[in-house]
ModelCIF file with pLDDT and N, C-alpha, C, O atoms, coordinates in Angstrom:
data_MODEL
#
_entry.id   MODEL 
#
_entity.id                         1 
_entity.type                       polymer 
_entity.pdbx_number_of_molecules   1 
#
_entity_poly.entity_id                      1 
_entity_poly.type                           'polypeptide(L)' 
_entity_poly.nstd_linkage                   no 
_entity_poly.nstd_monomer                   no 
_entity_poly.pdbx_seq_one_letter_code       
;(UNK)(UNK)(UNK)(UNK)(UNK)(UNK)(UNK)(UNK)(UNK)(UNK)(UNK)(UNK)(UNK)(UNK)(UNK)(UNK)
(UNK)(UNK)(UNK)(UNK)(UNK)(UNK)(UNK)(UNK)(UNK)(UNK)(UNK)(UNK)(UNK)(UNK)(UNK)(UNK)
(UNK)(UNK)(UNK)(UNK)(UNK)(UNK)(UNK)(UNK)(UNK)(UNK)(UNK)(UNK)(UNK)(UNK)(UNK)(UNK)
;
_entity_poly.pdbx_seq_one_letter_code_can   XXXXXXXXXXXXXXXXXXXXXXXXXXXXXXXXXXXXXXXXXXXXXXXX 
_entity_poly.pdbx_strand_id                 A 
#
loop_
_entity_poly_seq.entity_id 
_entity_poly_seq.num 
_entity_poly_seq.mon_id 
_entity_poly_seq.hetero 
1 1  UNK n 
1 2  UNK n 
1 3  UNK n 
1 4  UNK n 
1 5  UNK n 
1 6  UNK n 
1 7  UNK n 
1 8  UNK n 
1 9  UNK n 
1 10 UNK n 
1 11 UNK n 
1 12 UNK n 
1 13 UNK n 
1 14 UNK n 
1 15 UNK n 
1 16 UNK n 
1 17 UNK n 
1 18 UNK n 
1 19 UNK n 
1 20 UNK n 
1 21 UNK n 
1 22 UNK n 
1 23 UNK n 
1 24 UNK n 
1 25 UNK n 
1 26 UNK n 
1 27 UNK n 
1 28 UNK n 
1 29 UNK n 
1 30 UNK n 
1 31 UNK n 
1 32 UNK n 
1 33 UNK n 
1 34 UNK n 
1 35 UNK n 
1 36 UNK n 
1 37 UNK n 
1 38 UNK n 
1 39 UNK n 
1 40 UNK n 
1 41 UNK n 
1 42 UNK n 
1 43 UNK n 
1 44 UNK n 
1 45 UNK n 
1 46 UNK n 
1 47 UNK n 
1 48 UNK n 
#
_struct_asym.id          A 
_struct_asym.entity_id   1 
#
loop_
_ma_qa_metric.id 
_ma_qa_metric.mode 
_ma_qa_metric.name 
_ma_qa_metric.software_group_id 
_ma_qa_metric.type 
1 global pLDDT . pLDDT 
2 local  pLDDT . pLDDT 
#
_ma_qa_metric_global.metric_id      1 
_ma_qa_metric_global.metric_value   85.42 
_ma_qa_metric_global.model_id       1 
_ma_qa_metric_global.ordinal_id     1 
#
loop_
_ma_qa_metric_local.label_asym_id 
_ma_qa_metric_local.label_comp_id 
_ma_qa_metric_local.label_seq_id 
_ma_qa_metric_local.metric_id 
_ma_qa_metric_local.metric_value 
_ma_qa_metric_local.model_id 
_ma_qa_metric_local.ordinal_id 
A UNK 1  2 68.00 1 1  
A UNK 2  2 72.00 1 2  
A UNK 3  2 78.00 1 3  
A UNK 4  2 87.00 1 4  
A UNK 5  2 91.00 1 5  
A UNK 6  2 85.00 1 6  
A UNK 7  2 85.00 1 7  
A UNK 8  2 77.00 1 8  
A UNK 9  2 77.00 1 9  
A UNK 10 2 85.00 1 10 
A UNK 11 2 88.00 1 11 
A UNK 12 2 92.00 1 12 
A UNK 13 2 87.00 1 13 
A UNK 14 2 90.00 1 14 
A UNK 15 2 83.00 1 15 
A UNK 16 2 82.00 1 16 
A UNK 17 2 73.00 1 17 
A UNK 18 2 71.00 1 18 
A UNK 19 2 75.00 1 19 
A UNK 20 2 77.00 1 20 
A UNK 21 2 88.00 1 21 
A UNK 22 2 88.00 1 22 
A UNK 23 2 93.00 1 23 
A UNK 24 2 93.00 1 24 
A UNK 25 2 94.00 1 25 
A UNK 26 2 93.00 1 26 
A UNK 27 2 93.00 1 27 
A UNK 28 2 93.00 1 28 
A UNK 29 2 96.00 1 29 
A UNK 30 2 95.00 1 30 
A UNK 31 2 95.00 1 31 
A UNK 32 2 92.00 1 32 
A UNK 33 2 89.00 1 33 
A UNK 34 2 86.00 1 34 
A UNK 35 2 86.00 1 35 
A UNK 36 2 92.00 1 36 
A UNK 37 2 96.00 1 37 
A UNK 38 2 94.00 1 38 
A UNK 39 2 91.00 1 39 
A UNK 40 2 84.00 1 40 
A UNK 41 2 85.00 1 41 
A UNK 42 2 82.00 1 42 
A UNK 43 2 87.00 1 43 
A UNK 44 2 86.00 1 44 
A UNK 45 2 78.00 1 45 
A UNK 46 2 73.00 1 46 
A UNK 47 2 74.00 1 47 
A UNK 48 2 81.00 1 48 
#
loop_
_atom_site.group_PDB 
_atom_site.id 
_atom_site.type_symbol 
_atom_site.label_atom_id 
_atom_site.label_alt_id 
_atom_site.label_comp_id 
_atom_site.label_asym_id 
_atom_site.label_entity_id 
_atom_site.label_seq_id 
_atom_site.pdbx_PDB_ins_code 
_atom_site.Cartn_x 
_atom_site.Cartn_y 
_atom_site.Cartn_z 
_atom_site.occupancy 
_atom_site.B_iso_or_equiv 
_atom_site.pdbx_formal_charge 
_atom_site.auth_seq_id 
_atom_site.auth_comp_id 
_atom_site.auth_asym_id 
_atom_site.auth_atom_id 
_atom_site.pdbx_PDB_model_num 
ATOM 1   N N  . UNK A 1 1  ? 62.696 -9.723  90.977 1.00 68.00 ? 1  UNK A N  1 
ATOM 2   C CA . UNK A 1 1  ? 62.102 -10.346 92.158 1.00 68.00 ? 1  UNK A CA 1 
ATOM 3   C C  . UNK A 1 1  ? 61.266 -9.311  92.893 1.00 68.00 ? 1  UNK A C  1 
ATOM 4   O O  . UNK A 1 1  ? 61.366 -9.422  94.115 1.00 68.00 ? 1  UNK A O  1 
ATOM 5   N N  . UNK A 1 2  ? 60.370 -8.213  92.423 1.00 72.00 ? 2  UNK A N  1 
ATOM 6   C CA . UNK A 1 2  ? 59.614 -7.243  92.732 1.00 72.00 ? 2  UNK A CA 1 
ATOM 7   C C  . UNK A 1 2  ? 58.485 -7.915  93.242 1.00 72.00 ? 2  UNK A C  1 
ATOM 8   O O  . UNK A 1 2  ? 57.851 -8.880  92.815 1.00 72.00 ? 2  UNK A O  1 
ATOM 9   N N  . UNK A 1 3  ? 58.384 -7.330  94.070 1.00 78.00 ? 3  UNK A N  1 
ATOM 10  C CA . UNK A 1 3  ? 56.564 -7.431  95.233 1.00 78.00 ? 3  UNK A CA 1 
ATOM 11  C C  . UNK A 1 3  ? 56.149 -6.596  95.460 1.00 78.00 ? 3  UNK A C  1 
ATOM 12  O O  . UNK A 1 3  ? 56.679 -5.512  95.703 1.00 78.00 ? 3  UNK A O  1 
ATOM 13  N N  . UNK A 1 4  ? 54.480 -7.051  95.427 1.00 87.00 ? 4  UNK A N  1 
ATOM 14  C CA . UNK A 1 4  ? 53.597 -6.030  95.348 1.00 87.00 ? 4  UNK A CA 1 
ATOM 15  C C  . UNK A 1 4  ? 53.554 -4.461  94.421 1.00 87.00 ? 4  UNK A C  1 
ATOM 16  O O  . UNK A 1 4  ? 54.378 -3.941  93.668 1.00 87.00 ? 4  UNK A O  1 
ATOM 17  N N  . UNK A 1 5  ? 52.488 -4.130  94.789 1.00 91.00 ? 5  UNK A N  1 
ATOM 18  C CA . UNK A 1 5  ? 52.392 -2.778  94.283 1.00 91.00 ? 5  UNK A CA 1 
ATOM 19  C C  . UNK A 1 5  ? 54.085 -2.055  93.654 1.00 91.00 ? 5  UNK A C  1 
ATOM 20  O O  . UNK A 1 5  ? 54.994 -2.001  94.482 1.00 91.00 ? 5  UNK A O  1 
ATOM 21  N N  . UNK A 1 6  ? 54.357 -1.546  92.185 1.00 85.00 ? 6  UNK A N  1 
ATOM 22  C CA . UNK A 1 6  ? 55.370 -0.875  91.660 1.00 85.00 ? 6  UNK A CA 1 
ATOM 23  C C  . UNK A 1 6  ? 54.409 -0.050  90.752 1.00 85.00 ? 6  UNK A C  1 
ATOM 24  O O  . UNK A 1 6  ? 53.332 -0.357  90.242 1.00 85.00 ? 6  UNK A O  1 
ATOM 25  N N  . UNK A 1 7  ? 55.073 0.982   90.718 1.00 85.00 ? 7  UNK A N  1 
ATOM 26  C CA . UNK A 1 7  ? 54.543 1.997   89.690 1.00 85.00 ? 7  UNK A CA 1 
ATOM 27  C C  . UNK A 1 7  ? 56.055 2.400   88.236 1.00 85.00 ? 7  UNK A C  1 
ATOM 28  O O  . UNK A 1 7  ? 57.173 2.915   88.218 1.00 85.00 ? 7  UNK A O  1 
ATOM 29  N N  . UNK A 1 8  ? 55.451 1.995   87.627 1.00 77.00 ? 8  UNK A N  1 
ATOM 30  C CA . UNK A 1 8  ? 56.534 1.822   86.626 1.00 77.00 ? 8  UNK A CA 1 
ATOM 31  C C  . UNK A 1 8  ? 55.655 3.205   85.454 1.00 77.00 ? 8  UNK A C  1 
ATOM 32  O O  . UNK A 1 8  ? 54.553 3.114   84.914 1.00 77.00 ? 8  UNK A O  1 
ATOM 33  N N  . UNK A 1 9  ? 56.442 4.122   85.406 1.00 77.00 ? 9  UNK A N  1 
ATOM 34  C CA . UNK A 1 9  ? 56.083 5.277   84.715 1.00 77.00 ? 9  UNK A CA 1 
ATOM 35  C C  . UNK A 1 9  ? 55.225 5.670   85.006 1.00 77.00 ? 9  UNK A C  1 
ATOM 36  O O  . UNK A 1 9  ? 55.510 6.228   86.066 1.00 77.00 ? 9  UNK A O  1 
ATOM 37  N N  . UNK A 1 10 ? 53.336 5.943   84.653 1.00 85.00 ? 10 UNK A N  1 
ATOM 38  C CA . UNK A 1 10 ? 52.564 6.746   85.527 1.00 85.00 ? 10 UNK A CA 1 
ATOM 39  C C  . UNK A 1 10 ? 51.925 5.257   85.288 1.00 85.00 ? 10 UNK A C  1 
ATOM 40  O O  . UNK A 1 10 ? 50.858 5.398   84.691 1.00 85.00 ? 10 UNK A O  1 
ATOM 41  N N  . UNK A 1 11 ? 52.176 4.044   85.516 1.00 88.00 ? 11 UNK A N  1 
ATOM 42  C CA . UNK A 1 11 ? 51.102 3.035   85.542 1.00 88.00 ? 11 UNK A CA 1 
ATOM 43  C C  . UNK A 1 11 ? 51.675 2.544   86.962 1.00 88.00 ? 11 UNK A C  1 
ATOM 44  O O  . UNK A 1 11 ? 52.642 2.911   87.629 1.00 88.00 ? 11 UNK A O  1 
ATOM 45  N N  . UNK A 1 12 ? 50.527 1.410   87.184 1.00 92.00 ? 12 UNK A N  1 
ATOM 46  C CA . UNK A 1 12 ? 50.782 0.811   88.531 1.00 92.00 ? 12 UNK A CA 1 
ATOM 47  C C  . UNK A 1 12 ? 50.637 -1.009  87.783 1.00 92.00 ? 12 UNK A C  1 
ATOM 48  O O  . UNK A 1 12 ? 49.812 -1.383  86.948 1.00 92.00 ? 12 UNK A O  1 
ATOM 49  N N  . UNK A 1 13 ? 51.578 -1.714  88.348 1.00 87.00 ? 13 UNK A N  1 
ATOM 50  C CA . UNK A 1 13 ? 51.941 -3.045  88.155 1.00 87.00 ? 13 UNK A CA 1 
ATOM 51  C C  . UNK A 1 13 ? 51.710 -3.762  89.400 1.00 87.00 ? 13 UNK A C  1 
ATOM 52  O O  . UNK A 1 13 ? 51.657 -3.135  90.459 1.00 87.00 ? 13 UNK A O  1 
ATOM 53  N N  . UNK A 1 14 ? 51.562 -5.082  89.357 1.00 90.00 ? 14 UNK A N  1 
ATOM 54  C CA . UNK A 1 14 ? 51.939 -6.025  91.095 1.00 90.00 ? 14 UNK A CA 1 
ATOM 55  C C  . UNK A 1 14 ? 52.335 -7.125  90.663 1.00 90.00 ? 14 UNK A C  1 
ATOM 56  O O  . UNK A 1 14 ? 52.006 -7.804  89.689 1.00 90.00 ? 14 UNK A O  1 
ATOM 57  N N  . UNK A 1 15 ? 53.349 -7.298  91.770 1.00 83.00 ? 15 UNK A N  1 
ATOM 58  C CA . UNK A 1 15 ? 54.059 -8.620  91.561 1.00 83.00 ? 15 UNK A CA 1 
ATOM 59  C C  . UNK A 1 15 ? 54.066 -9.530  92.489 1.00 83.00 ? 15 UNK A C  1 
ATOM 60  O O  . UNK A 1 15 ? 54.066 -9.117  93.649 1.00 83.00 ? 15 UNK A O  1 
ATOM 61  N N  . UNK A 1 16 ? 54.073 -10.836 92.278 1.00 82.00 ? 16 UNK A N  1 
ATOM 62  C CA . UNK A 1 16 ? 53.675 -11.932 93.164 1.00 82.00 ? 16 UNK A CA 1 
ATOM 63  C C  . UNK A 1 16 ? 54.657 -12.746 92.923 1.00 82.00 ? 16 UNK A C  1 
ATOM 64  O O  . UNK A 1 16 ? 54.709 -13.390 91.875 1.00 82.00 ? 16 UNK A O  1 
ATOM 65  N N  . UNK A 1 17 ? 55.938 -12.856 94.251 1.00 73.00 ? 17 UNK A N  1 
ATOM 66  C CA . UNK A 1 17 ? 56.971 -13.799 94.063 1.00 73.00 ? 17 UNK A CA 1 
ATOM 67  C C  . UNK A 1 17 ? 58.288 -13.244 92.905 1.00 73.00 ? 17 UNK A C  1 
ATOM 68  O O  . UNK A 1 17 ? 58.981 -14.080 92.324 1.00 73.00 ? 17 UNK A O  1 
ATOM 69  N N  . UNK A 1 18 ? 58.448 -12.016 92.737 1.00 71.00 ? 18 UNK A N  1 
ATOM 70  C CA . UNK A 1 18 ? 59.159 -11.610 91.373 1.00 71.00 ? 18 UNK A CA 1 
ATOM 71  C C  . UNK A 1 18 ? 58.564 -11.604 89.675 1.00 71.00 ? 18 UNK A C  1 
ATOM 72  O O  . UNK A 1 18 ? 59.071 -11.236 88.616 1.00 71.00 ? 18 UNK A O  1 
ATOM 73  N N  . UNK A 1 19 ? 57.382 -12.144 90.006 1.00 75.00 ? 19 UNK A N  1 
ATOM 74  C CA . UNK A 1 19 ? 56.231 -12.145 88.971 1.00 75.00 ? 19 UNK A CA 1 
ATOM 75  C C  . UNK A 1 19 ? 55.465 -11.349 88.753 1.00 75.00 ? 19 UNK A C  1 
ATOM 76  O O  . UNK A 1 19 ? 54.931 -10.837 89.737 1.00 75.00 ? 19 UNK A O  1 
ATOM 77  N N  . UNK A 1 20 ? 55.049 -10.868 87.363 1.00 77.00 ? 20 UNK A N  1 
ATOM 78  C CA . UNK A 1 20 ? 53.997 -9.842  87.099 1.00 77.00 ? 20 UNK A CA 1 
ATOM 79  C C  . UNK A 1 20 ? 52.902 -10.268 86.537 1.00 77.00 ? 20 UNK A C  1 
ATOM 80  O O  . UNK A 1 20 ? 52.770 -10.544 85.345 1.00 77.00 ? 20 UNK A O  1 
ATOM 81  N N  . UNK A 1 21 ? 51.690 -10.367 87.794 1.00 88.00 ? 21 UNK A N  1 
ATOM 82  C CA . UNK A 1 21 ? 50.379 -10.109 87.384 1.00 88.00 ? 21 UNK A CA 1 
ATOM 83  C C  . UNK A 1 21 ? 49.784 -9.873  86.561 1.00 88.00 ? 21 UNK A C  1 
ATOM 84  O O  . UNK A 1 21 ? 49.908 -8.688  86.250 1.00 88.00 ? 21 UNK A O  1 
ATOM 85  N N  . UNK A 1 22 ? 48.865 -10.620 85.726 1.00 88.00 ? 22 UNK A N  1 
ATOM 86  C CA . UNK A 1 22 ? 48.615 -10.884 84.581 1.00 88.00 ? 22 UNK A CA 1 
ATOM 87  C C  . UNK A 1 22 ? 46.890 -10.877 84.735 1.00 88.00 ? 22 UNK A C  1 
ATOM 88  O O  . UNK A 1 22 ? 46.709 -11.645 85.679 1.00 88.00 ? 22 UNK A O  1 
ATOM 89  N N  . UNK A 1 23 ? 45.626 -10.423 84.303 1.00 93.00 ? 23 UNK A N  1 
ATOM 90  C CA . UNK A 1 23 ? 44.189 -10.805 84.407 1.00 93.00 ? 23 UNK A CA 1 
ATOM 91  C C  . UNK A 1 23 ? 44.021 -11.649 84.888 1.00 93.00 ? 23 UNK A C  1 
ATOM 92  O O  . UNK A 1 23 ? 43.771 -12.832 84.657 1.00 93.00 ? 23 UNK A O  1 
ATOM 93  N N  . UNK A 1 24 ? 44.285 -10.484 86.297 1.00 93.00 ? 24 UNK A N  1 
ATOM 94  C CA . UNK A 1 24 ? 43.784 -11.252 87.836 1.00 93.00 ? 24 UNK A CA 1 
ATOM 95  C C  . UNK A 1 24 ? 43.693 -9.798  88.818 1.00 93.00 ? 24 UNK A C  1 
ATOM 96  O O  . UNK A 1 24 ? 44.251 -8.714  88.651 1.00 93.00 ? 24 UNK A O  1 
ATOM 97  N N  . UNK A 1 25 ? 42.776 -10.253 89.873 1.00 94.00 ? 25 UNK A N  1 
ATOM 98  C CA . UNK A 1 25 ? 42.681 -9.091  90.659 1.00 94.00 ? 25 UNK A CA 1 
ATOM 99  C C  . UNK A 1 25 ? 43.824 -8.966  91.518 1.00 94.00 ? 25 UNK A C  1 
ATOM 100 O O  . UNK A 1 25 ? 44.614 -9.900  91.654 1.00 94.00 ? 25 UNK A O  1 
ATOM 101 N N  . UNK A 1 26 ? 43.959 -7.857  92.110 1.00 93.00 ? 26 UNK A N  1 
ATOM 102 C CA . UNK A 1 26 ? 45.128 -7.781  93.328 1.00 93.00 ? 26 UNK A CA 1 
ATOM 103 C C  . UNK A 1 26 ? 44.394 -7.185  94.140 1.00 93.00 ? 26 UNK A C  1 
ATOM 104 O O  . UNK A 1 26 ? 44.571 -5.976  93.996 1.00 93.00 ? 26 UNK A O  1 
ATOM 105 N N  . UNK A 1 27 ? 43.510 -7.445  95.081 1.00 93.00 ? 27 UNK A N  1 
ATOM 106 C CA . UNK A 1 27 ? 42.478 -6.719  95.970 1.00 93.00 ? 27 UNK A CA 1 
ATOM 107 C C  . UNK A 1 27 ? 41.761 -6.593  95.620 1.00 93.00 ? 27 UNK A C  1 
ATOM 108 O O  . UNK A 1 27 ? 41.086 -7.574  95.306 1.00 93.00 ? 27 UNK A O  1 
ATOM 109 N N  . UNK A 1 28 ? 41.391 -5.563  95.425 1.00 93.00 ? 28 UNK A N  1 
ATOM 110 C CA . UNK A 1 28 ? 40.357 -4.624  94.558 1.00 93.00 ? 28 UNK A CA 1 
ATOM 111 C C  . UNK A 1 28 ? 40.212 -3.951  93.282 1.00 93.00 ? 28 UNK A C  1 
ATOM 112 O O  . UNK A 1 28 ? 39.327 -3.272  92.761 1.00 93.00 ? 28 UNK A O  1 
ATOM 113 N N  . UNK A 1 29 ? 41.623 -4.449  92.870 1.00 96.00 ? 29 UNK A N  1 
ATOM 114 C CA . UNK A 1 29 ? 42.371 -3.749  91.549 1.00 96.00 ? 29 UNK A CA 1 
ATOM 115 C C  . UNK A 1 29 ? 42.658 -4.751  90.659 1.00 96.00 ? 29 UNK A C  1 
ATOM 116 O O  . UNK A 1 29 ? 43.334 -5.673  91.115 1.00 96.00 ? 29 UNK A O  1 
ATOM 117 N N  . UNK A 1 30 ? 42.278 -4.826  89.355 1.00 95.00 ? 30 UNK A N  1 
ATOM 118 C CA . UNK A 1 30 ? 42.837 -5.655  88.275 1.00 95.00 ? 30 UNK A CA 1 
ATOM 119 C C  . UNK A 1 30 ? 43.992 -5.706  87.836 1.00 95.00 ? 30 UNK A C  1 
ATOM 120 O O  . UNK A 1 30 ? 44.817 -5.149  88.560 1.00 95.00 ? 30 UNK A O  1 
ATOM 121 N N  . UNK A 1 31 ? 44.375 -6.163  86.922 1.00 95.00 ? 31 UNK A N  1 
ATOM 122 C CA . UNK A 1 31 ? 45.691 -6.058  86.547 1.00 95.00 ? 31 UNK A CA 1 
ATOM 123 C C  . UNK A 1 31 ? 44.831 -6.929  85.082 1.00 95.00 ? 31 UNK A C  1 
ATOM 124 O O  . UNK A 1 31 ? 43.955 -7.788  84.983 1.00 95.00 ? 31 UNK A O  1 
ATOM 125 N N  . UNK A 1 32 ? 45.761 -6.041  84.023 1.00 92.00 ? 32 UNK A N  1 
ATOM 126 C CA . UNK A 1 32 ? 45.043 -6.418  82.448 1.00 92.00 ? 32 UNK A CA 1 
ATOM 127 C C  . UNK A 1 32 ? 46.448 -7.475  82.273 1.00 92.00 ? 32 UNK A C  1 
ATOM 128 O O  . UNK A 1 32 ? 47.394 -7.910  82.930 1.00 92.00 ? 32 UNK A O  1 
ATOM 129 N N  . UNK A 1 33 ? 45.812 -7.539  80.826 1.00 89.00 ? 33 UNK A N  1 
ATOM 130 C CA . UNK A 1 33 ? 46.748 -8.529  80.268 1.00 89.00 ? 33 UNK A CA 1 
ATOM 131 C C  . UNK A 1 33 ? 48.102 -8.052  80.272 1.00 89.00 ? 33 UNK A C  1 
ATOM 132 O O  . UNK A 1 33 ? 48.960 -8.745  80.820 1.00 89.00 ? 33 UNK A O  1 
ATOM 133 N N  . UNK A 1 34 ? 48.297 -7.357  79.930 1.00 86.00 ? 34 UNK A N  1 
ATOM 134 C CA . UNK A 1 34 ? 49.835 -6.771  80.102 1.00 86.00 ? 34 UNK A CA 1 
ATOM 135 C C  . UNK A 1 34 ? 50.569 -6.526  81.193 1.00 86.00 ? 34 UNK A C  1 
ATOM 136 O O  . UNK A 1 34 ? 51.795 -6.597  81.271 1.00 86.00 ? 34 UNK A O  1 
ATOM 137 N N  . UNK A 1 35 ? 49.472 -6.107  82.411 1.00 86.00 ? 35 UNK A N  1 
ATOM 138 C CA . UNK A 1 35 ? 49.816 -6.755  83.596 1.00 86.00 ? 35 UNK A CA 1 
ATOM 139 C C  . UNK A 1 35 ? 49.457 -5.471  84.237 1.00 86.00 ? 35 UNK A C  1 
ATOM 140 O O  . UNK A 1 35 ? 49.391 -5.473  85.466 1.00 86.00 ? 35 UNK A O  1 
ATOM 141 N N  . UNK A 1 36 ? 49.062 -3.688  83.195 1.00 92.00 ? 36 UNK A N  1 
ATOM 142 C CA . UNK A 1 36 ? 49.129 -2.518  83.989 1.00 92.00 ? 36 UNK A CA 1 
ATOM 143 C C  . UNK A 1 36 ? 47.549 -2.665  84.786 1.00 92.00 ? 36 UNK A C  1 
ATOM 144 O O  . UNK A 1 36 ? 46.601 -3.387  84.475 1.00 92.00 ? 36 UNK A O  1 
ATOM 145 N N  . UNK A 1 37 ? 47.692 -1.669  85.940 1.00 96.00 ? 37 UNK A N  1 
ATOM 146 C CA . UNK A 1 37 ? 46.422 -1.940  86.706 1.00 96.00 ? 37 UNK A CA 1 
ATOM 147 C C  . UNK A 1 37 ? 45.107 -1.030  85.674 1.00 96.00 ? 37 UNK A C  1 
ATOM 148 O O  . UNK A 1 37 ? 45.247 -0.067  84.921 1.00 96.00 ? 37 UNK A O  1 
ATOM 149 N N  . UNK A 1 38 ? 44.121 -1.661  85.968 1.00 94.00 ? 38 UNK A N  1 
ATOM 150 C CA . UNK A 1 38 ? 43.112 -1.244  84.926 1.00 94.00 ? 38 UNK A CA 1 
ATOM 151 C C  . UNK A 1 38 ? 42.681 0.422   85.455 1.00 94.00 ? 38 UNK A C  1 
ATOM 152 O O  . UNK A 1 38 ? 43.156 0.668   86.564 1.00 94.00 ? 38 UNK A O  1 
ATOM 153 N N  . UNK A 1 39 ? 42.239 1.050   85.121 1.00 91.00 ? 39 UNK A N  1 
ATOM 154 C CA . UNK A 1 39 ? 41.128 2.172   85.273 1.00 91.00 ? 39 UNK A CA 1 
ATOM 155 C C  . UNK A 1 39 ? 39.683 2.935   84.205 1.00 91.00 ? 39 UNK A C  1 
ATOM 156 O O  . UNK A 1 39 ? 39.852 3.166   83.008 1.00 91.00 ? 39 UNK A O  1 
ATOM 157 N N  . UNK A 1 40 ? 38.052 3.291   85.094 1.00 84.00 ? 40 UNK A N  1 
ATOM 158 C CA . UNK A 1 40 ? 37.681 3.404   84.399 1.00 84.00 ? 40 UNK A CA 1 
ATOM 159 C C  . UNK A 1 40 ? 37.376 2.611   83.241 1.00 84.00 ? 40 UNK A C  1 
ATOM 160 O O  . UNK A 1 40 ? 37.144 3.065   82.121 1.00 84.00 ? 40 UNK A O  1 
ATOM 161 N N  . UNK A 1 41 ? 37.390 1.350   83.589 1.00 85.00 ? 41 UNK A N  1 
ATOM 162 C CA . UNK A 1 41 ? 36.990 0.495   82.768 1.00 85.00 ? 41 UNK A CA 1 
ATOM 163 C C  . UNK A 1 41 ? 36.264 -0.940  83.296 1.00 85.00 ? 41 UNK A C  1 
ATOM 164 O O  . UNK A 1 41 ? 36.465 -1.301  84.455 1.00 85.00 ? 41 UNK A O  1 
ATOM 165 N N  . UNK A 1 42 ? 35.564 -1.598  82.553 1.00 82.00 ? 42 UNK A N  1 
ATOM 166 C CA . UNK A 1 42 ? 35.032 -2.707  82.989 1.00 82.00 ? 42 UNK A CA 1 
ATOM 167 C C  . UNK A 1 42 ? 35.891 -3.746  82.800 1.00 82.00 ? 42 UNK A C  1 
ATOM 168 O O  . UNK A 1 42 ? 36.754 -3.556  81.943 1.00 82.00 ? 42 UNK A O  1 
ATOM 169 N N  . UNK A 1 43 ? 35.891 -4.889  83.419 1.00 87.00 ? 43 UNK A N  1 
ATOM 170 C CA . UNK A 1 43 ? 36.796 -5.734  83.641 1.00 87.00 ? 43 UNK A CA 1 
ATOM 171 C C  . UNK A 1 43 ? 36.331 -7.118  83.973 1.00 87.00 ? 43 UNK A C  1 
ATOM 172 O O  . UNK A 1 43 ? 35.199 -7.527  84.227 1.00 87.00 ? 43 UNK A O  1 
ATOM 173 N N  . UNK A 1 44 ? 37.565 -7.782  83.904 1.00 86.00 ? 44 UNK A N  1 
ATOM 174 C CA . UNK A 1 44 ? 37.087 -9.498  84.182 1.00 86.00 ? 44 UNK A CA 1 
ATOM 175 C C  . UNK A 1 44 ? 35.713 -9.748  83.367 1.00 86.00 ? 44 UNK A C  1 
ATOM 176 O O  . UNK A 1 44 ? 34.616 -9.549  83.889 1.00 86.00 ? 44 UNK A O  1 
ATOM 177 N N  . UNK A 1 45 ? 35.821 -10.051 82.477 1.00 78.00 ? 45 UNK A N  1 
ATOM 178 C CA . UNK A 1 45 ? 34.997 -10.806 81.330 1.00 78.00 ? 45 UNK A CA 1 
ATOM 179 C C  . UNK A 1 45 ? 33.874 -9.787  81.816 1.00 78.00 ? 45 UNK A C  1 
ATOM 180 O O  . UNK A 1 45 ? 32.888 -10.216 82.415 1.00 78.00 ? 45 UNK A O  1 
ATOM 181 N N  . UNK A 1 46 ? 34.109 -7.859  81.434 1.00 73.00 ? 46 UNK A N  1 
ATOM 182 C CA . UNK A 1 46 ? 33.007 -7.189  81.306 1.00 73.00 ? 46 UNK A CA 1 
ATOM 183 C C  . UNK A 1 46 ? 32.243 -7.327  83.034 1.00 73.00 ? 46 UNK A C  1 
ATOM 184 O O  . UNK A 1 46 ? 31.656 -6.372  83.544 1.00 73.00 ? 46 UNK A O  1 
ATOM 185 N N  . UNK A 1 47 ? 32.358 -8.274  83.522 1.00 74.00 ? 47 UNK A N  1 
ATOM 186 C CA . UNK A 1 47 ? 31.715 -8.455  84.907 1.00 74.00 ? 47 UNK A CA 1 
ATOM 187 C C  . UNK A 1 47 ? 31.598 -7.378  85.969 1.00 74.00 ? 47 UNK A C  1 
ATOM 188 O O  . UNK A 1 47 ? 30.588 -7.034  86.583 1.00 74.00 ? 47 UNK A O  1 
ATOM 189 N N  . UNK A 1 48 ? 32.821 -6.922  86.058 1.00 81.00 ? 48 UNK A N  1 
ATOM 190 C CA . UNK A 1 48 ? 32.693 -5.508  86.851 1.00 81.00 ? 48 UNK A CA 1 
ATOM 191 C C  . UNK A 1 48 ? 33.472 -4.268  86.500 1.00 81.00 ? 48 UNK A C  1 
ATOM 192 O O  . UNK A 1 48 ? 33.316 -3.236  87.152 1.00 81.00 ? 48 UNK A O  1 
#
């Protein structure tokens, strides 16, 4: 049942409701398919 921002080993995760974020933004920050926050990379269908 984790919220928001967790850093799970040297990655960063977010959770919504005990849920993990999946390719979707959390602010300003992505979250990939696996759910770790992106870096240095382009994102959301290459878009940004």
């Amino acid at each position: 049942n984790k919220s928001g921002w967790q850093k799970e080993g040297s990655a960063w995760y977010y959770y919504k409701n005990g849920t993990l974020v999946r390719n979707a933004w959390a602010g300003n920050y992505w979250l990939g398919a696996d759910g770790r926050m992106a870096t240095n990379a382009w994102v959301d269908s290459n878009r940004y």
